[in-house]
N, C-alpha and C. Protein backbone atom coordinates (compact mmCIF):
# COMPACT_ATOMS: atom_id res chain seq x y z
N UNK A 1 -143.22 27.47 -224.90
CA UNK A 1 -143.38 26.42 -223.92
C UNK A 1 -142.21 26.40 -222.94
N UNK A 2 -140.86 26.84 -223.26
CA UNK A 2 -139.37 26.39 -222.60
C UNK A 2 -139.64 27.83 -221.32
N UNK A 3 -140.67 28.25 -222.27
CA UNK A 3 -140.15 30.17 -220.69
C UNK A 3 -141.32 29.33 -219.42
N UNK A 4 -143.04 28.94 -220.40
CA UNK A 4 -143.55 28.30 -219.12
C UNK A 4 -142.99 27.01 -218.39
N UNK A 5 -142.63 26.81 -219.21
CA UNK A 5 -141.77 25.16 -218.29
C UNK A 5 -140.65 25.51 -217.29
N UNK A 6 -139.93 27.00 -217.39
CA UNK A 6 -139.08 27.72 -216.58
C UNK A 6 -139.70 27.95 -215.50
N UNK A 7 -140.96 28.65 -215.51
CA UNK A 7 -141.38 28.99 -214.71
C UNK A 7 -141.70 28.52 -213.70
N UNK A 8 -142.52 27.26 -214.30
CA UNK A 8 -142.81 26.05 -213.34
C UNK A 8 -141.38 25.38 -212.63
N UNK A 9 -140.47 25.09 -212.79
CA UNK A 9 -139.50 24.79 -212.60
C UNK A 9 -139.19 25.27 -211.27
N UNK A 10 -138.81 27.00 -212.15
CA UNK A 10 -138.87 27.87 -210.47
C UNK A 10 -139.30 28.07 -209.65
N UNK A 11 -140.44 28.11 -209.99
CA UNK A 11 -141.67 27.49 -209.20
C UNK A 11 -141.63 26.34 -208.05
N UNK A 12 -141.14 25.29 -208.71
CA UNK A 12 -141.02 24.27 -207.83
C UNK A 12 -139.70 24.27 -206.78
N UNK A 13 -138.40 25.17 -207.06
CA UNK A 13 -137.64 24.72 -206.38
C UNK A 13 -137.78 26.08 -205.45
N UNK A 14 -138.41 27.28 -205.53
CA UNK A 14 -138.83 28.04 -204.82
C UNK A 14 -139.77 27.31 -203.26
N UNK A 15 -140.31 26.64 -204.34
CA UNK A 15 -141.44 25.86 -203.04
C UNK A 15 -140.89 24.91 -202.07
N UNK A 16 -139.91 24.16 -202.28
CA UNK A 16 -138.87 23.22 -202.22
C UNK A 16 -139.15 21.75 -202.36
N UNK A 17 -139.83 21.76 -202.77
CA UNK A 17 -140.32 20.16 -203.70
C UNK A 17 -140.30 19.42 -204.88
N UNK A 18 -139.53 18.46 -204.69
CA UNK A 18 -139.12 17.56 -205.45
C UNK A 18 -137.56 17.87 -204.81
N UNK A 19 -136.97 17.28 -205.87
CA UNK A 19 -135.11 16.79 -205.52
C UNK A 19 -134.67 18.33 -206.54
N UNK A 20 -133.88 19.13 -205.64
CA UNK A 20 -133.52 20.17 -205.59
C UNK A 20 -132.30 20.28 -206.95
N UNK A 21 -131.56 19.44 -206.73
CA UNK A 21 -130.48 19.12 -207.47
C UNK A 21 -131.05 19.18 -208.99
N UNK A 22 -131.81 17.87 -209.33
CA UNK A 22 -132.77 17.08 -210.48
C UNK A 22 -133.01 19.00 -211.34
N UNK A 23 -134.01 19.29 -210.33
CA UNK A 23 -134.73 20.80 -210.92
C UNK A 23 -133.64 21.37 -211.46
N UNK A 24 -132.67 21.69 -210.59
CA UNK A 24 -131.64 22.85 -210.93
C UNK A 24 -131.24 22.41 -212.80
N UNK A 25 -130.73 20.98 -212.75
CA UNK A 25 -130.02 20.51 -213.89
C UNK A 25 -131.18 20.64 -215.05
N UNK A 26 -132.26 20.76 -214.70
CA UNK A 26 -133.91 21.06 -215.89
C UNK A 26 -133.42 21.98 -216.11
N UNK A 27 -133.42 23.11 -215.28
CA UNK A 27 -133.27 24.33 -215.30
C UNK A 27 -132.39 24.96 -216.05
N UNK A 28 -131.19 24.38 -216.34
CA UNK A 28 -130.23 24.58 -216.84
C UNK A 28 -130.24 24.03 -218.17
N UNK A 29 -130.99 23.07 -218.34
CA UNK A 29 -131.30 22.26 -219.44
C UNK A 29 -132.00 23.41 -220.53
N UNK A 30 -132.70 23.81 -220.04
CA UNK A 30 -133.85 24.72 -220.38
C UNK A 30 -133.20 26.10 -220.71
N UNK A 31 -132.30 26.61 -219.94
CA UNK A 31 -131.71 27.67 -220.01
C UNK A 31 -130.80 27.45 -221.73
N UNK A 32 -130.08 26.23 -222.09
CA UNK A 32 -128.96 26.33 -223.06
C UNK A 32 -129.86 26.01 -223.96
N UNK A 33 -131.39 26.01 -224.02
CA UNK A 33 -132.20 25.83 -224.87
C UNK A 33 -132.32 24.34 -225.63
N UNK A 34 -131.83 23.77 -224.85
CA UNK A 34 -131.68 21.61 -225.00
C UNK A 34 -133.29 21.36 -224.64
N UNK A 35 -133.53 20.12 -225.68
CA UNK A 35 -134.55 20.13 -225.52
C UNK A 35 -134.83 19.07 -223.84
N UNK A 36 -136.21 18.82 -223.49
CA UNK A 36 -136.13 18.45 -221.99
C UNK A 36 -136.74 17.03 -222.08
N UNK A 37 -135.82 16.06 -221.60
CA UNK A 37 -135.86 14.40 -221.23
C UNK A 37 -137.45 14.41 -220.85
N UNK A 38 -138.04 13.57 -221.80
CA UNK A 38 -139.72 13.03 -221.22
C UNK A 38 -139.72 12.72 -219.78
N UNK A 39 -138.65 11.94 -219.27
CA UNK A 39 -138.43 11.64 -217.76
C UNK A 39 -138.34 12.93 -217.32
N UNK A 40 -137.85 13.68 -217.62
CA UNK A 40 -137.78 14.92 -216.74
C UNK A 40 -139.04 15.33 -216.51
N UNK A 41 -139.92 16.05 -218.29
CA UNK A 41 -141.26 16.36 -217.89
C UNK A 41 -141.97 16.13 -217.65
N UNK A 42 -142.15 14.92 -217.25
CA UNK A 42 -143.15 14.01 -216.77
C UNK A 42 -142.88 13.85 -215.02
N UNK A 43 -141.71 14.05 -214.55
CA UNK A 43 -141.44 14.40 -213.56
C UNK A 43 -141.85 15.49 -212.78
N UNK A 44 -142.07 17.27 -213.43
CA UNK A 44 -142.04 17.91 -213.41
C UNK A 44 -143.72 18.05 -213.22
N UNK A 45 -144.50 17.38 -214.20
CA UNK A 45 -145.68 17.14 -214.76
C UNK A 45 -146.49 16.46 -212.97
N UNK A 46 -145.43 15.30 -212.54
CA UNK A 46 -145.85 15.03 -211.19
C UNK A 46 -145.92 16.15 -209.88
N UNK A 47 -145.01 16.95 -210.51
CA UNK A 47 -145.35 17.12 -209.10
C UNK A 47 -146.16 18.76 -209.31
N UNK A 48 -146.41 18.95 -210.53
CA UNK A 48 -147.58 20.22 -210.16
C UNK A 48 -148.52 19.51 -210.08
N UNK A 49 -148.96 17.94 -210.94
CA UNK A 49 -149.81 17.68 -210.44
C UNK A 49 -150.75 17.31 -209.02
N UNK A 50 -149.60 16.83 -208.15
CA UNK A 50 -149.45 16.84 -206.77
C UNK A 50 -150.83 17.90 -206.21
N UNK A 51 -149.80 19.17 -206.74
CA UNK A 51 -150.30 20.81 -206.19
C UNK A 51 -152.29 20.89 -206.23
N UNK A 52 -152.27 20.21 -207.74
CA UNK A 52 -153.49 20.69 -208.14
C UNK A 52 -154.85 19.95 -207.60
N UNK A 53 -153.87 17.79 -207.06
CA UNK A 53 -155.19 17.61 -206.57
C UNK A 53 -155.25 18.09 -204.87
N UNK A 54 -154.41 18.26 -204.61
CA UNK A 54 -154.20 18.83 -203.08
C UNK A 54 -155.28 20.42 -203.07
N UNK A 55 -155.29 21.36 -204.25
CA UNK A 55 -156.17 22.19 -204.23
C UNK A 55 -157.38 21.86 -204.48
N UNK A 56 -157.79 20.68 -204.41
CA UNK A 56 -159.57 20.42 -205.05
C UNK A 56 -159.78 20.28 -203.30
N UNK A 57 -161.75 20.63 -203.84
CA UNK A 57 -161.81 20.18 -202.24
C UNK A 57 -163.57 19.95 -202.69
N UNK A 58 -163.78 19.12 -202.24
CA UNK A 58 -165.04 18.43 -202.12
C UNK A 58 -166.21 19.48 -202.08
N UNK A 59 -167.13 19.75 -203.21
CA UNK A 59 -168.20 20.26 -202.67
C UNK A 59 -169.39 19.45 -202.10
N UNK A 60 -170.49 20.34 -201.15
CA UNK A 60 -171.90 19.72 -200.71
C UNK A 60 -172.21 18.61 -201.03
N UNK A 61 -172.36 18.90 -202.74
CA UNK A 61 -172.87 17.89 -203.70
C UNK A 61 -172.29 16.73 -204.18
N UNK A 62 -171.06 17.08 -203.70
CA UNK A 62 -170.00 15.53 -204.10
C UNK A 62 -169.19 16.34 -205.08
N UNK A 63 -169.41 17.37 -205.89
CA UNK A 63 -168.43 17.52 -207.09
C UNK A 63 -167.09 18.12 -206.03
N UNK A 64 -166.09 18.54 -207.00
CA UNK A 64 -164.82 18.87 -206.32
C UNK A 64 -165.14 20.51 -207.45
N UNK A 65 -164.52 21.04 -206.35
CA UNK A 65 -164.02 22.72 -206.94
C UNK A 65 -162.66 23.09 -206.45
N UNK A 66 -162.49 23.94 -206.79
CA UNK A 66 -160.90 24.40 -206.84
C UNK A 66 -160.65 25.31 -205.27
N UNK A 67 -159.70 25.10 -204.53
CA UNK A 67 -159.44 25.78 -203.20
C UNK A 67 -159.11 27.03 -203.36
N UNK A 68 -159.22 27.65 -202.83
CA UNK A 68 -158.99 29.28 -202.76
C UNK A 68 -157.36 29.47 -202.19
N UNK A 69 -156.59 29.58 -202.96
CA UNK A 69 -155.24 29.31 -202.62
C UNK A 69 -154.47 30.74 -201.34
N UNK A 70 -154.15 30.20 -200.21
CA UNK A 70 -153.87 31.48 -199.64
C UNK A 70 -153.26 32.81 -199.77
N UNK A 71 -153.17 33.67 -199.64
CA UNK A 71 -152.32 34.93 -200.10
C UNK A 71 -151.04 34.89 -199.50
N UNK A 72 -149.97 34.65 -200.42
CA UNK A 72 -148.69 35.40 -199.65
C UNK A 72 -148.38 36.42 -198.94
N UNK A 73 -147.68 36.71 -197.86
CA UNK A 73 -147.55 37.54 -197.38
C UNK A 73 -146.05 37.99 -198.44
N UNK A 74 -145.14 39.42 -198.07
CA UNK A 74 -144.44 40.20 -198.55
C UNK A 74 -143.05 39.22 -198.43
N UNK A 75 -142.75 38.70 -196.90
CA UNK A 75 -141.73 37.71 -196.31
C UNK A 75 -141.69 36.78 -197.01
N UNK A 76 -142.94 35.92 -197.53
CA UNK A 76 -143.32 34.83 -198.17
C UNK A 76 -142.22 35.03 -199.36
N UNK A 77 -142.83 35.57 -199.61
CA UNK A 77 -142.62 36.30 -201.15
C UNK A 77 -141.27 36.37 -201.80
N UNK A 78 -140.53 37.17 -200.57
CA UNK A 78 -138.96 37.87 -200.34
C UNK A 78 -138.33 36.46 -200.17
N UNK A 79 -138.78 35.30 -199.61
CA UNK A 79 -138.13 34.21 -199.03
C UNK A 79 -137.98 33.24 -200.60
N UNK A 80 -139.01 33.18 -201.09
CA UNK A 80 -138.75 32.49 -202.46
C UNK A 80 -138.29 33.24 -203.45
N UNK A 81 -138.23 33.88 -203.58
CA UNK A 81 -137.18 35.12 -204.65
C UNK A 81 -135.77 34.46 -203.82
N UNK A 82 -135.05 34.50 -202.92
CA UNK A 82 -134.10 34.32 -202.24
C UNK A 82 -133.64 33.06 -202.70
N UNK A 83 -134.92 31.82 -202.50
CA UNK A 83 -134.28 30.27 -202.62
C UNK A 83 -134.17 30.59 -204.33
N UNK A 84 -134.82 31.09 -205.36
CA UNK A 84 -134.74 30.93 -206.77
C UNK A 84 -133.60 31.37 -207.03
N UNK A 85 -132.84 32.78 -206.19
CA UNK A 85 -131.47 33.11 -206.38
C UNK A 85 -130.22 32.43 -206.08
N UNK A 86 -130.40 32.05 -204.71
CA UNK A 86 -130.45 30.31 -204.37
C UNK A 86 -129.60 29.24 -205.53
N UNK A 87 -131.10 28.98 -206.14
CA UNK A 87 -130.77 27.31 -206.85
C UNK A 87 -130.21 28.31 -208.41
N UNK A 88 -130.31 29.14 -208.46
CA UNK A 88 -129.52 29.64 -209.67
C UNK A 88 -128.40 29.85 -210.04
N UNK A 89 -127.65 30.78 -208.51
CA UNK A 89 -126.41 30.50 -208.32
C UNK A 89 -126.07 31.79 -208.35
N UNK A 90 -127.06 32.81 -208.35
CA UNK A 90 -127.28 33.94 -208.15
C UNK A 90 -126.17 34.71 -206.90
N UNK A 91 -126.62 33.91 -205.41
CA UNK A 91 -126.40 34.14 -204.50
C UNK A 91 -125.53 32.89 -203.85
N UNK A 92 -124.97 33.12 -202.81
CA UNK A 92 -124.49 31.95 -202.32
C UNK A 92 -124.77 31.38 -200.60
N UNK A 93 -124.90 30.36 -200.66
CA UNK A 93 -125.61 29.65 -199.27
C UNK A 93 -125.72 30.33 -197.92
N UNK A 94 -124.50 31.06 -197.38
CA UNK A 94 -124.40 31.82 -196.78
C UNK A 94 -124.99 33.05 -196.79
N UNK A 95 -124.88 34.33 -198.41
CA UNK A 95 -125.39 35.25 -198.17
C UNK A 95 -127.26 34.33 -198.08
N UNK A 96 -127.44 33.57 -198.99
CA UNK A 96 -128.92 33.28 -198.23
C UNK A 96 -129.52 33.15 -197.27
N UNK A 97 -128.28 32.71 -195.92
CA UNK A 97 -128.91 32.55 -194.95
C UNK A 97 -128.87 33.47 -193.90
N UNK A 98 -128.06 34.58 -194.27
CA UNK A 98 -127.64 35.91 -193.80
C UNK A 98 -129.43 36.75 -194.20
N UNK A 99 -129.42 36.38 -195.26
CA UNK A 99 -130.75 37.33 -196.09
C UNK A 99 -132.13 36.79 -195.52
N UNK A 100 -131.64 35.26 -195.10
CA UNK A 100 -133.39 34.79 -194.75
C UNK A 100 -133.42 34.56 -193.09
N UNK A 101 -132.23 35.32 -192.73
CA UNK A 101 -132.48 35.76 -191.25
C UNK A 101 -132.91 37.02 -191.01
N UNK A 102 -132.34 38.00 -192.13
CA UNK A 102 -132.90 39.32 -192.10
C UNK A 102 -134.24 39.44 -192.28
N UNK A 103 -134.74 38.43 -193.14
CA UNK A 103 -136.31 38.56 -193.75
C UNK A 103 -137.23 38.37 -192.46
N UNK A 104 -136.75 36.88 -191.58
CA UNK A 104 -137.77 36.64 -190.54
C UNK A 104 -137.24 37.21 -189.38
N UNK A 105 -136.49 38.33 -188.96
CA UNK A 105 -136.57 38.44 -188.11
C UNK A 105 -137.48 39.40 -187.80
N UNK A 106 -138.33 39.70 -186.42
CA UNK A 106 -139.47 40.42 -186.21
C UNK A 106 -139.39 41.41 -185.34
C-alpha cells in the first residue's frame, strides 16, 4: 500500500495540486516507512478524488462513463519527471528552471 500511496503522492505534486509543502512532508513520511496521519490520507484521498469526478462525463442516457483521459505529450512528460525531482530534492529550483526552459523551448 506505502509504494501505491507513493505514487499517488507523486503523482499529485507532479500535477501541482494540493499544498506542495503538506505532499512533500507525506512523502517523506512514507519514505522513513512511518505510518500516514488519517488527516493526511484522507487528504490525499480528496484530492484524487477531485481527478476522478472531473473524469466522469454524462452519457445520452443520463448514466456517467469515464472520460478518455488525454495523451501526454514527451515535454509533458519530461516536465513532471522534473517537478517530482523538484519536490524530492533531487534537483534544485534553479537547475529546474534552467531544465524547464530547455524542455519548452521550440
Amino acid at each position: 500500500m506505502s509504494e501505491d500511496l507513493l505514487k499517488t503522492v507523486r503523482g499529485l505534486i507532479a500535477s501541482g495540486k494540493g499544498d506542495i509543502k503538506r505532499l512533500r512532508d507525506i512523502m517523506n513520511i512514507i519514505k522513513q516507512g512511518n505510518p500516514v496521519y488519517l488527516s493526511d490520507y484522507r487528504y490525499i484521498q480528496s484530492l484524487t478524488s477531485e481527478d476522478f469526478e472531473k473524469q466522469q462525463v454524462e452519457d445520452k442516457d443520463g448514466s456517467f462513463v469515464a472520460k478518455q483521459k488525454p495523451k501526454q505529450t514527451k515535454s509533458d512528460e519530461s516536465l513532471n519527471l522534473l517537478r517530482i525531482r523538484l519536490a524530492e530534492g533531487q534537483i534544485t529550483v534553479d537547475e529546474f528552471r534552467e531544465l524547464k526552459e530547455a524542455l519548452t523551448e521550440d
